[in-house]
N, C-alpha and C. Protein backbone atom coordinates (compact mmCIF):
# COMPACT_ATOMS: atom_id res chain seq x y z
N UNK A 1 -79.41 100.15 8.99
CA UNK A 1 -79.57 101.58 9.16
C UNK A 1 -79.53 102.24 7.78
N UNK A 2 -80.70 102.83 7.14
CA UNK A 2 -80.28 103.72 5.97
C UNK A 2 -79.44 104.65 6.28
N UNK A 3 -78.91 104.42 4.69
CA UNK A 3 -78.08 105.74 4.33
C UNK A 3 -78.26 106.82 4.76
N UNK A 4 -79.56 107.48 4.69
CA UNK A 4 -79.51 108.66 4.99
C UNK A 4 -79.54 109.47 6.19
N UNK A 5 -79.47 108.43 6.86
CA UNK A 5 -79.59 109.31 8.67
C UNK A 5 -77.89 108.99 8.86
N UNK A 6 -77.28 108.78 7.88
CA UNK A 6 -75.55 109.04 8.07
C UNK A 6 -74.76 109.35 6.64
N UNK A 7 -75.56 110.43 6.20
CA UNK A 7 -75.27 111.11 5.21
C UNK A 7 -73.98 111.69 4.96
N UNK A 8 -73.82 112.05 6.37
CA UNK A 8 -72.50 112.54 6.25
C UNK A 8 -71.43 112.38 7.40
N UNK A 9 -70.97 111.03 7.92
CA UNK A 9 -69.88 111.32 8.36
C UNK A 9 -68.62 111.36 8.05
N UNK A 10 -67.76 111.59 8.66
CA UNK A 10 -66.34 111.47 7.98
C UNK A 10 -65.50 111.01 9.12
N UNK A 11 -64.87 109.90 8.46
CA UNK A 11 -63.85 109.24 9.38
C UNK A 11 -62.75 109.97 9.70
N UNK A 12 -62.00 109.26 10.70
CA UNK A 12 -61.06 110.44 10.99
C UNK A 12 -59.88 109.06 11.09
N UNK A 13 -59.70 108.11 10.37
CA UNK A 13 -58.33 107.37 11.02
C UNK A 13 -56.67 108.00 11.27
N UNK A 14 -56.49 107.30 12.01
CA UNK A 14 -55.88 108.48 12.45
C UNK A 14 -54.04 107.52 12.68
N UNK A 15 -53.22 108.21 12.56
CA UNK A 15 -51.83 107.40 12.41
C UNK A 15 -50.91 107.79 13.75
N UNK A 16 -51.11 107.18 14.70
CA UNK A 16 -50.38 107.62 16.51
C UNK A 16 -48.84 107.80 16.66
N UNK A 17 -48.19 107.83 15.75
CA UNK A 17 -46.66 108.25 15.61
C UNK A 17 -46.34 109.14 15.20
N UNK A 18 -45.32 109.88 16.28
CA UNK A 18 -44.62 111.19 15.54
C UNK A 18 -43.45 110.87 15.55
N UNK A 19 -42.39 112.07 15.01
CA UNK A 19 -41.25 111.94 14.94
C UNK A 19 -40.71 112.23 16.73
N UNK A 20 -41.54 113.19 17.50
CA UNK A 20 -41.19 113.16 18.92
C UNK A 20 -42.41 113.47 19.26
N UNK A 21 -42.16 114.07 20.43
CA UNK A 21 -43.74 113.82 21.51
C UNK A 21 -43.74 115.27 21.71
N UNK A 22 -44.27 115.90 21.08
CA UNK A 22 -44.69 118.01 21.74
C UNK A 22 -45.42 117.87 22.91
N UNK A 23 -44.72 119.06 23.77
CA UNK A 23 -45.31 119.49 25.41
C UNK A 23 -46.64 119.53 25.35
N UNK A 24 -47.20 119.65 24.23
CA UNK A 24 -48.85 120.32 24.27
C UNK A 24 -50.10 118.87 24.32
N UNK A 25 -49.16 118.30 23.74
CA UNK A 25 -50.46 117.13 23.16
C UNK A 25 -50.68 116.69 23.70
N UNK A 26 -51.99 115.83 23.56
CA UNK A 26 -52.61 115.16 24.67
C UNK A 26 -53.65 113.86 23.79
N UNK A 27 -52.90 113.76 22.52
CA UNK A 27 -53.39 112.88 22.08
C UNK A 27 -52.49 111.71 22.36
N UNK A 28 -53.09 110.67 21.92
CA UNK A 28 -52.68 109.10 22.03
C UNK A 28 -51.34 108.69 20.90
N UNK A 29 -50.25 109.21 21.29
CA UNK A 29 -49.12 109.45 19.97
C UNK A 29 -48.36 108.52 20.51
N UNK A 30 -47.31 108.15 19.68
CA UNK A 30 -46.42 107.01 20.32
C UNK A 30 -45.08 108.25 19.36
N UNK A 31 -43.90 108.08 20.29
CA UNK A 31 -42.36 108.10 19.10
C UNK A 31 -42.45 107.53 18.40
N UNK A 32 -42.12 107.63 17.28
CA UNK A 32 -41.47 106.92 15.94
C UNK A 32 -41.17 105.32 16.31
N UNK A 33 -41.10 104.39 16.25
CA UNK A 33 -40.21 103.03 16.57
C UNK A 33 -40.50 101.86 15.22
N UNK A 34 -40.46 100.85 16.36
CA UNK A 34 -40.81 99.57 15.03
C UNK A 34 -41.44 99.70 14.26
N UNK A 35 -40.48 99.45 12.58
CA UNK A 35 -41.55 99.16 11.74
C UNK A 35 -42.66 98.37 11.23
N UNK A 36 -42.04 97.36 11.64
CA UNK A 36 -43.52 96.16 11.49
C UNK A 36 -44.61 96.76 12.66
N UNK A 37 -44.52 96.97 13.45
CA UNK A 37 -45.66 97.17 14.25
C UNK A 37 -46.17 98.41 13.88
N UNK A 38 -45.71 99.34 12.81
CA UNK A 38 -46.66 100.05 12.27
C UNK A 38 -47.07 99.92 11.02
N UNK A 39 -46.21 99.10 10.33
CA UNK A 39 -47.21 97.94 9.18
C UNK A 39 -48.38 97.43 9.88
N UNK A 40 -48.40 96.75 10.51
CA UNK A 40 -49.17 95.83 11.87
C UNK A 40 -50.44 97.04 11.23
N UNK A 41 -50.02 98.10 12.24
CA UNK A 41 -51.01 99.16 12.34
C UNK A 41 -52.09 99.82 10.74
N UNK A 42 -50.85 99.98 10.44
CA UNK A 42 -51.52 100.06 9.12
C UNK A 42 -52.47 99.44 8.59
N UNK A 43 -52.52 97.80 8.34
CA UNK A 43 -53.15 96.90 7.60
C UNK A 43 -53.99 96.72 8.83
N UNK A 44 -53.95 96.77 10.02
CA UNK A 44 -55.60 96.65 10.87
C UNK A 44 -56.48 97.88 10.65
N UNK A 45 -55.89 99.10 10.26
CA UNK A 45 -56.57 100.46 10.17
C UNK A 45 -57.52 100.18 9.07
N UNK A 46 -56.67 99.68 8.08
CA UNK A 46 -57.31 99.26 6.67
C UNK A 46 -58.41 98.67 6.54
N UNK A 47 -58.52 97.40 7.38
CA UNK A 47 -59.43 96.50 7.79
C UNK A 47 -60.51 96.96 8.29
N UNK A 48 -60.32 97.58 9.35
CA UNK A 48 -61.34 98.21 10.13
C UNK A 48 -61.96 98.96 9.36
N UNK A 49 -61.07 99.82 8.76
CA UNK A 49 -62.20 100.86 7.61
C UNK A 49 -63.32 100.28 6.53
N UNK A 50 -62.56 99.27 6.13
CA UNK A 50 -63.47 98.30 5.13
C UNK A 50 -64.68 97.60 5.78
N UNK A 51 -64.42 97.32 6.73
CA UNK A 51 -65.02 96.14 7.70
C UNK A 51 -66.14 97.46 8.02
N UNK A 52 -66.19 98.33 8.64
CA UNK A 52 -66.87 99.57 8.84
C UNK A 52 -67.86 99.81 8.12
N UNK A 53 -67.49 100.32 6.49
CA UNK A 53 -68.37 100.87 5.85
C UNK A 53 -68.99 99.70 5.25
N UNK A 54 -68.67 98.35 5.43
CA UNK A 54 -69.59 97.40 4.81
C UNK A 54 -70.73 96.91 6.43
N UNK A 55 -70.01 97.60 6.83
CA UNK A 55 -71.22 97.07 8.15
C UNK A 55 -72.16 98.51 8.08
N UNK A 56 -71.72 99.67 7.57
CA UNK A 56 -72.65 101.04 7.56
C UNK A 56 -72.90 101.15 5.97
N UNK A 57 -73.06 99.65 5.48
CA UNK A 57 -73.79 99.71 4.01
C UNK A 57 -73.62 100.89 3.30
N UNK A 58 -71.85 101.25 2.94
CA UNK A 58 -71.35 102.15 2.10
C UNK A 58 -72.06 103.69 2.34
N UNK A 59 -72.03 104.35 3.69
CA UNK A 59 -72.58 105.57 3.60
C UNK A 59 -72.09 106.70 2.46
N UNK A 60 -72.59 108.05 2.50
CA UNK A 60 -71.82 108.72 1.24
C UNK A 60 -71.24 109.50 2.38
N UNK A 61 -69.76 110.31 2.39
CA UNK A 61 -69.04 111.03 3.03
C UNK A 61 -68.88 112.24 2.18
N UNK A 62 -68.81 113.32 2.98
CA UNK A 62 -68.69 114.74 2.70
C UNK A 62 -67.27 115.24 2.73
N UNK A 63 -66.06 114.15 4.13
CA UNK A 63 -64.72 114.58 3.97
C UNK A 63 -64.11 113.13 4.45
N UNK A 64 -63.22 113.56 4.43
CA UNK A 64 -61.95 112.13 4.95
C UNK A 64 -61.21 113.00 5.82
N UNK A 65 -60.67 112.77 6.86
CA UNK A 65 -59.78 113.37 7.93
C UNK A 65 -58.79 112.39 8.37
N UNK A 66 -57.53 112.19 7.51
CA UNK A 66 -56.57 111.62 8.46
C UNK A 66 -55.37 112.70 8.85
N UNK A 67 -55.82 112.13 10.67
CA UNK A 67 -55.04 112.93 11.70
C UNK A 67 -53.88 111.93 12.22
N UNK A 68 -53.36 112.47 13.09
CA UNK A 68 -52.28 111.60 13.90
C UNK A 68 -52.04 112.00 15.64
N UNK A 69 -51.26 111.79 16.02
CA UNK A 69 -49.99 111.75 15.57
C UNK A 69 -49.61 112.60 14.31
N UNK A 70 -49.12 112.05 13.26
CA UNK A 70 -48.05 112.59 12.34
C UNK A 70 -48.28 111.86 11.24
N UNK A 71 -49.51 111.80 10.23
CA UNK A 71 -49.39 110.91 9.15
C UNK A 71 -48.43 111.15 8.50
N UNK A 72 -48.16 112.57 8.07
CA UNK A 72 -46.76 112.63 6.86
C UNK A 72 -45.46 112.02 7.46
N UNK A 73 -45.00 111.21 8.49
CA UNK A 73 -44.23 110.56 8.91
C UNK A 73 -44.25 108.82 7.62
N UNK A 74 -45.77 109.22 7.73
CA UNK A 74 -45.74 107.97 6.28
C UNK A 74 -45.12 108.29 5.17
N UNK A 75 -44.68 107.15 4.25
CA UNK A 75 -44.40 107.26 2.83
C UNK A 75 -45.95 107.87 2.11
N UNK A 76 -45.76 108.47 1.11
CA UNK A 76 -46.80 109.19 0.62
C UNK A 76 -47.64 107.98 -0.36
N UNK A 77 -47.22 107.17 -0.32
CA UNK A 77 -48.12 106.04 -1.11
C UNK A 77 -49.04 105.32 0.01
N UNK A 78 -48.44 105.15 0.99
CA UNK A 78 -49.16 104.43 2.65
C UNK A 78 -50.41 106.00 2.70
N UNK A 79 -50.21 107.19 2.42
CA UNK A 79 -51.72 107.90 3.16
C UNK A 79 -52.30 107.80 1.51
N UNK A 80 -52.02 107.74 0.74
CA UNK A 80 -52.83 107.41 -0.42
C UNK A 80 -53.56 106.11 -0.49
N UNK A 81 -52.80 105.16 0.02
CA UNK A 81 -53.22 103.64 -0.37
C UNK A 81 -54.66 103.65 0.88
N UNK A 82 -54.46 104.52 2.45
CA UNK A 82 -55.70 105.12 2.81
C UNK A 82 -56.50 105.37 2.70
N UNK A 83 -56.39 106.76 1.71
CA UNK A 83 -57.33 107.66 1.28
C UNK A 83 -58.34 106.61 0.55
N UNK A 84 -57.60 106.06 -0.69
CA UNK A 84 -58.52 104.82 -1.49
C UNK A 84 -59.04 103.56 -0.34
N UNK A 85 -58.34 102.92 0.70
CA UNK A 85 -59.20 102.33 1.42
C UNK A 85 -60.53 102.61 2.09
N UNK A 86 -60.62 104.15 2.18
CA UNK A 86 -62.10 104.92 2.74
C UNK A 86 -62.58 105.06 1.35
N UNK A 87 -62.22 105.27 0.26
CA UNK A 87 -63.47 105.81 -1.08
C UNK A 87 -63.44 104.25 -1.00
N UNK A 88 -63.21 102.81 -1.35
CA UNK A 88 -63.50 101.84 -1.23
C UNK A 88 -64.78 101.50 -0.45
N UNK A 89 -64.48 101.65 0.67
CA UNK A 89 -65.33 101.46 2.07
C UNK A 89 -67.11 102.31 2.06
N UNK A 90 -66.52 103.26 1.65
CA UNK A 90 -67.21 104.53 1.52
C UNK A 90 -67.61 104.85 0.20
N UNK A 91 -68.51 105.82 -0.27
CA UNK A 91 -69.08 106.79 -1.16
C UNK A 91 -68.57 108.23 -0.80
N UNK A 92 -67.77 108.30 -1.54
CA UNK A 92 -67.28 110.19 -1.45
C UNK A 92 -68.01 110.90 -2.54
N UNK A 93 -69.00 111.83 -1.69
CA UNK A 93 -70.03 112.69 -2.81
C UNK A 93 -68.57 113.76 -3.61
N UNK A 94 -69.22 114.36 -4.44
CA UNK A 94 -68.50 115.11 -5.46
C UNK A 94 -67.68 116.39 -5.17
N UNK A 95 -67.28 116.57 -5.02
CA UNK A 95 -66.64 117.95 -3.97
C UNK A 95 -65.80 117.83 -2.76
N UNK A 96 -65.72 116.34 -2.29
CA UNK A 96 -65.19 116.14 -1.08
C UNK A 96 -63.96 116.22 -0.24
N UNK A 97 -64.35 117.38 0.53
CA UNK A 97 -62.63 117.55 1.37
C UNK A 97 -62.15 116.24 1.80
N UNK A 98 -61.04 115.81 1.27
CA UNK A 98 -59.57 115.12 1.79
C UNK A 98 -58.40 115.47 2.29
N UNK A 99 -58.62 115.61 3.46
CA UNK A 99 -57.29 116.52 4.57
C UNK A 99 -56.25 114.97 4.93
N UNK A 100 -55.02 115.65 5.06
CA UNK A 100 -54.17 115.22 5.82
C UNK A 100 -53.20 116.03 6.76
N UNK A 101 -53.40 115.46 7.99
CA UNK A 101 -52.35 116.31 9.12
C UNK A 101 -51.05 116.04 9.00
N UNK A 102 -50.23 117.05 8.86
CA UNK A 102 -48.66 117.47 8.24
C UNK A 102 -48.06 118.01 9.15
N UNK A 103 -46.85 117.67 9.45
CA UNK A 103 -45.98 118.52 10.46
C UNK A 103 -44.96 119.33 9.18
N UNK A 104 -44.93 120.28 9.95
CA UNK A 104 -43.92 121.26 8.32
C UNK A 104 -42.76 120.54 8.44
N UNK A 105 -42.19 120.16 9.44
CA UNK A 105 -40.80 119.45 9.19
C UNK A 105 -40.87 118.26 8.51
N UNK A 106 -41.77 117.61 8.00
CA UNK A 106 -41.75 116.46 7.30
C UNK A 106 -42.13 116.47 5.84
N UNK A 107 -42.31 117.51 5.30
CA UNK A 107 -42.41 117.70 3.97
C UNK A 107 -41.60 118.27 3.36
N UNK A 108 -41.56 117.83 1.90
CA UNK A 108 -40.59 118.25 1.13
C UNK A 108 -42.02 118.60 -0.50
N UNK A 109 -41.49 119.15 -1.19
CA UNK A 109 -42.11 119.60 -2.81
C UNK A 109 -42.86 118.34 -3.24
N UNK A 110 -41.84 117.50 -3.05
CA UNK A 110 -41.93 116.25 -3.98
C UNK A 110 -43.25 115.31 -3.09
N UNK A 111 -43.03 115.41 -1.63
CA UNK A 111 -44.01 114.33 -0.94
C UNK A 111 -45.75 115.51 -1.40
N UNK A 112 -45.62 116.77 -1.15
CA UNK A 112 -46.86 117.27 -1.57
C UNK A 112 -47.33 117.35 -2.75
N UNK A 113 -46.62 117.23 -3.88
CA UNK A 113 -47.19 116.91 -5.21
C UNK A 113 -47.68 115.65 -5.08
N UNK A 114 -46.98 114.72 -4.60
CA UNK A 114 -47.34 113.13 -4.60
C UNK A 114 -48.95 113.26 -3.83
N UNK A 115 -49.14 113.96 -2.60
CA UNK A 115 -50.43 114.04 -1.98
C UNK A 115 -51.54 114.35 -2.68
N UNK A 116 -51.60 115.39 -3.55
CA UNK A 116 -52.30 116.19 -4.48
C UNK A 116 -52.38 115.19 -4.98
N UNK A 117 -51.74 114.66 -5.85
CA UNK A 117 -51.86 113.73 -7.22
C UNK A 117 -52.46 112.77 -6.99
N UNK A 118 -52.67 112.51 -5.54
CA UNK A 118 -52.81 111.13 -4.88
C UNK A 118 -54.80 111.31 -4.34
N UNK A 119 -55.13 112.71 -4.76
CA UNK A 119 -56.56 112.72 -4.48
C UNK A 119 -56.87 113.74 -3.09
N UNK A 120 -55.45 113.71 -2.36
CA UNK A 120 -55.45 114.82 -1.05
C UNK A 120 -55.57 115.83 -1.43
N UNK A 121 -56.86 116.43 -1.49
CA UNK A 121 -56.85 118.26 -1.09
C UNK A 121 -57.25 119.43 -0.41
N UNK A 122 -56.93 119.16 0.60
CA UNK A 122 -56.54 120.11 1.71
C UNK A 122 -55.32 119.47 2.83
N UNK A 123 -54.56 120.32 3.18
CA UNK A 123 -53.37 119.90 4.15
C UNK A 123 -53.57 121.03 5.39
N UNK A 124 -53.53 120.50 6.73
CA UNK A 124 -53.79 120.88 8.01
C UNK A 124 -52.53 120.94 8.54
N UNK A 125 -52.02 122.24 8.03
CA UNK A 125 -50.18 122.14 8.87
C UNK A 125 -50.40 122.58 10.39
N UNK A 126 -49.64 121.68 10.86
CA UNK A 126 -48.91 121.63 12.73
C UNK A 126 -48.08 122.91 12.65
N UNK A 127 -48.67 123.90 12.40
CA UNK A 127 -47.38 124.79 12.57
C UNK A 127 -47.31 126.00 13.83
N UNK A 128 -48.34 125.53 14.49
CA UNK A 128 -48.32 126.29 16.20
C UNK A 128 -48.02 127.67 16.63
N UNK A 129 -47.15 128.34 15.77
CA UNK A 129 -46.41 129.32 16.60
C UNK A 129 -45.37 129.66 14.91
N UNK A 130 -45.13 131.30 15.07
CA UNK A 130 -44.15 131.45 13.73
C UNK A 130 -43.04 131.90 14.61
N UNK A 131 -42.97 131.62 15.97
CA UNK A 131 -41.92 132.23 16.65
C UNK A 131 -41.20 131.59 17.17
N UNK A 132 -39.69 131.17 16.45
CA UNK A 132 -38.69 130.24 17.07
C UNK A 132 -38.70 129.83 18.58
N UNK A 133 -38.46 131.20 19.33
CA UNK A 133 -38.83 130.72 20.95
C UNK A 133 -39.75 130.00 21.54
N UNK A 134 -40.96 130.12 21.19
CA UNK A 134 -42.19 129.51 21.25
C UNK A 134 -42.07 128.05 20.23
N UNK A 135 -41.36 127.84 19.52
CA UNK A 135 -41.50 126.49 18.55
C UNK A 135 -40.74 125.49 19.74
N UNK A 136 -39.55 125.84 20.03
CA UNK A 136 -38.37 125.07 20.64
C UNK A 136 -39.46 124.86 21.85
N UNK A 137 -40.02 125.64 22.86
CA UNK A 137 -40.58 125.37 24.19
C UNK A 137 -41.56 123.81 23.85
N UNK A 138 -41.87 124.43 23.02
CA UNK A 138 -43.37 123.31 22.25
C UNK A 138 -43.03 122.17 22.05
N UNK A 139 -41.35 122.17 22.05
CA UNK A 139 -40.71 120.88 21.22
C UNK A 139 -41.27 120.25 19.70
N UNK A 140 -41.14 121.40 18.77
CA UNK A 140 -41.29 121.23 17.33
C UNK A 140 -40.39 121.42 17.23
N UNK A 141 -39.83 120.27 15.79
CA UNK A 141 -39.06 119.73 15.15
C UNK A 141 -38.85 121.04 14.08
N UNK A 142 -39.78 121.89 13.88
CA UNK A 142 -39.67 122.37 12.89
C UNK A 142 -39.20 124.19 13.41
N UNK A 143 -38.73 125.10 12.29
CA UNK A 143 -39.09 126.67 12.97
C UNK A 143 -39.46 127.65 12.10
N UNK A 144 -39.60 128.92 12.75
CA UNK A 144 -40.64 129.62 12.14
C UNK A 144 -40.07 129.71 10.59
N UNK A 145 -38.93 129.54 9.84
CA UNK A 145 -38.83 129.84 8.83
C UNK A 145 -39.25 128.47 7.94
N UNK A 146 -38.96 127.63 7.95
CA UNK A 146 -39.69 126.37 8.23
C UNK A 146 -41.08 126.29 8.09
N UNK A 147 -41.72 126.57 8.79
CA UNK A 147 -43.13 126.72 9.22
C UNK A 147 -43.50 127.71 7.68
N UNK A 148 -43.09 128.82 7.49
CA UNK A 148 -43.53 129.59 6.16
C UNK A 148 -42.97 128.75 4.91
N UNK A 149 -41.89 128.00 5.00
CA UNK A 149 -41.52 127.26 3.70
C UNK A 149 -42.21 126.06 3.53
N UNK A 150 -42.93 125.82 4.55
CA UNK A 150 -44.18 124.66 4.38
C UNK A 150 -45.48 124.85 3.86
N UNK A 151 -45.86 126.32 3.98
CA UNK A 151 -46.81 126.96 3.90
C UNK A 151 -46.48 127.48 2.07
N UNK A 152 -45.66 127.91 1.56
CA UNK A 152 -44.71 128.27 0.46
C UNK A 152 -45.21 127.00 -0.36
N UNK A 153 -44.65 125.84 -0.01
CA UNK A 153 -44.36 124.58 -1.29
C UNK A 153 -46.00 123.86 -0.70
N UNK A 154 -47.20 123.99 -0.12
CA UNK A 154 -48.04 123.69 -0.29
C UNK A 154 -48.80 123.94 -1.51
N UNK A 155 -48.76 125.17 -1.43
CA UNK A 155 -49.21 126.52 -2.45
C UNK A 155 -49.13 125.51 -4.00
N UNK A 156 -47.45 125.83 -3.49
CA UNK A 156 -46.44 125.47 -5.12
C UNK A 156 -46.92 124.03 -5.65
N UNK A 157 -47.49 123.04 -4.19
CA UNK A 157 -47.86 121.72 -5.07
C UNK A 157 -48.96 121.59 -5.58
N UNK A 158 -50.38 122.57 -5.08
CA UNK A 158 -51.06 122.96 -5.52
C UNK A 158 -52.59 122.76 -4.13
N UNK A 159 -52.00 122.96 -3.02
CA UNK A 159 -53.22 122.71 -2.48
C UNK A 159 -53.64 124.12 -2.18
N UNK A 160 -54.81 124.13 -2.86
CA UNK A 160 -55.59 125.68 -2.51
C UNK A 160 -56.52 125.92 -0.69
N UNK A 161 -56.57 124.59 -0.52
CA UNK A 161 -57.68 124.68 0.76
C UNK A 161 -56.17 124.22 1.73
N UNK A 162 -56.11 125.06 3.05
CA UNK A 162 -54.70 124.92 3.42
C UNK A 162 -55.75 125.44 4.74
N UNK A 163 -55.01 124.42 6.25
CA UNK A 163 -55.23 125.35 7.41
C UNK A 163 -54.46 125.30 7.44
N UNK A 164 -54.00 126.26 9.10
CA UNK A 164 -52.93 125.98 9.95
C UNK A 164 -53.33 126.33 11.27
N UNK A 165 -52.41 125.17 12.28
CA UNK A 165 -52.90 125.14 13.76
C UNK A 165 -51.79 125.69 13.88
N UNK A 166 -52.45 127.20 15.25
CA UNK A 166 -51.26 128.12 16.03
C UNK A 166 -52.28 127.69 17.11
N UNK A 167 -51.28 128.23 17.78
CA UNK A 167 -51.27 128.16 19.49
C UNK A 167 -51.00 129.54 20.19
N UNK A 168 -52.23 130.18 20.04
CA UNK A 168 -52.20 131.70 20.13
C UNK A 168 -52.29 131.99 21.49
N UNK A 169 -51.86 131.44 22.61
CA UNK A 169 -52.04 131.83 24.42
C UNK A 169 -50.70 131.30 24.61
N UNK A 170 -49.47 131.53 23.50
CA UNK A 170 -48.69 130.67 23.93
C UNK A 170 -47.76 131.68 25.29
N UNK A 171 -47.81 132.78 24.97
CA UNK A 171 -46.93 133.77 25.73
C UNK A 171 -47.66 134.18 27.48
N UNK A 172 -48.97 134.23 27.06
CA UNK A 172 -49.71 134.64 28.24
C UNK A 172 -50.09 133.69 29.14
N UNK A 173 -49.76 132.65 28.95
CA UNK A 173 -50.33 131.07 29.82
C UNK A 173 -49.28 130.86 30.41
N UNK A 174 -49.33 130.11 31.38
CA UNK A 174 -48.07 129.66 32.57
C UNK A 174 -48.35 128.35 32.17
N UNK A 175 -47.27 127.06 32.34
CA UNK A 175 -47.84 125.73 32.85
C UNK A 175 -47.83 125.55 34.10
N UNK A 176 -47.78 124.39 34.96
CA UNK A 176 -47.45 124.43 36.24
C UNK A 176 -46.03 124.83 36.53
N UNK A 177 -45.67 124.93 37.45
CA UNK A 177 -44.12 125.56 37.56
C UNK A 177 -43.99 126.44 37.40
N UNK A 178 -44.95 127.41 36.83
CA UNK A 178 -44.48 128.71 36.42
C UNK A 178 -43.38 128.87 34.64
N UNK A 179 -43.54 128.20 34.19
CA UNK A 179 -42.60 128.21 33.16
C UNK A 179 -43.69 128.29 31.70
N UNK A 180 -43.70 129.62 30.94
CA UNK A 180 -44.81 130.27 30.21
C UNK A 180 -44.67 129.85 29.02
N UNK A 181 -45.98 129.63 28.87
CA UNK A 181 -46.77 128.87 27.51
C UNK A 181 -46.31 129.34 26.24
């Protein structure tokens, strides 16, 4: 298949562990547990990615997307040693967004400088809601003051391209039971 009729995709590997399980998700997440079996995980992710772009004869990519679960649950050298397994695999054209999905409770100054430095730039904070009541229902680890001091030391480590996921129907939605979103 030439290159150019896959000019641009972008992988999304993705890391299925959080620190707990939020009411909302509905992705494929596991709790936190064994570590070898997410070594395990790791080094097949790796594989696969390599194994991938040598079977899609090194396409060029426009972004990298690792989601989770909870990658920043990793050591910050494990989503780096990543990031370089896809530019390996892959051709990253010149400009190319490198996101990683962040829960605010799992960062500190030091792990987001390490990200930056590490080639990550842009960070996709989990931060749902700036309203304590609404954080706790959600079962985030993290809260609204929290949530702005994540948003604060992004800045400070230097990532200029920054989202953040809210959950803006959280008050007006019921779940079943009657017990509001």
């Amino acid at each position: 298949m030439p290159n150019d009729r896959l000019s641009s995709p972008g992988p999304l590997p993705a890391y299925p562990w959080c620190p707990t399980r939020c009411i909302y998700c509905d992705f494929n997440t596991y709790v936190e547990g064994e570590a070898s079996l997410k070594a395990g995980y790791h080094t097949a992710l790796r594989r696969e990615i390599l194994e991938t772009g040598a079977a899609l004869a090194r396409p060029d990519l426009d972004t990298i997307f690792i989601g989770g679960g909870t990658p920043t649950s990793l050591p910050p050298e494990d989503l780096i040693e990543l990031v370089e397994t896809v530019k390996t695999a892959f051709r990253l054209r010149p400009g190319a967004e490198v996101t990683v999905e962040a829960n605010p409770g799992t960062l500190s100054i030091e792990y987001l400088r390490e990200l930056r430095q590490g080639g990550i730039n842009r960070l996709s904070l989990g931060v749902q809601s700036f309203n304590d009541d609404e954080l706790r229902f959600l079962s985030r680890l993290h809260d609204a003051a929290a949530a702005r001091y994540a948003v604060e030391q992004a800045r400070a480590a230097g990532f200029d391209n920054l989202s953040l996921d809210l959950i803006l129907t959280c008050r007006s939605r019921v779940w079943p039971g009657g017990r509001p979103i």
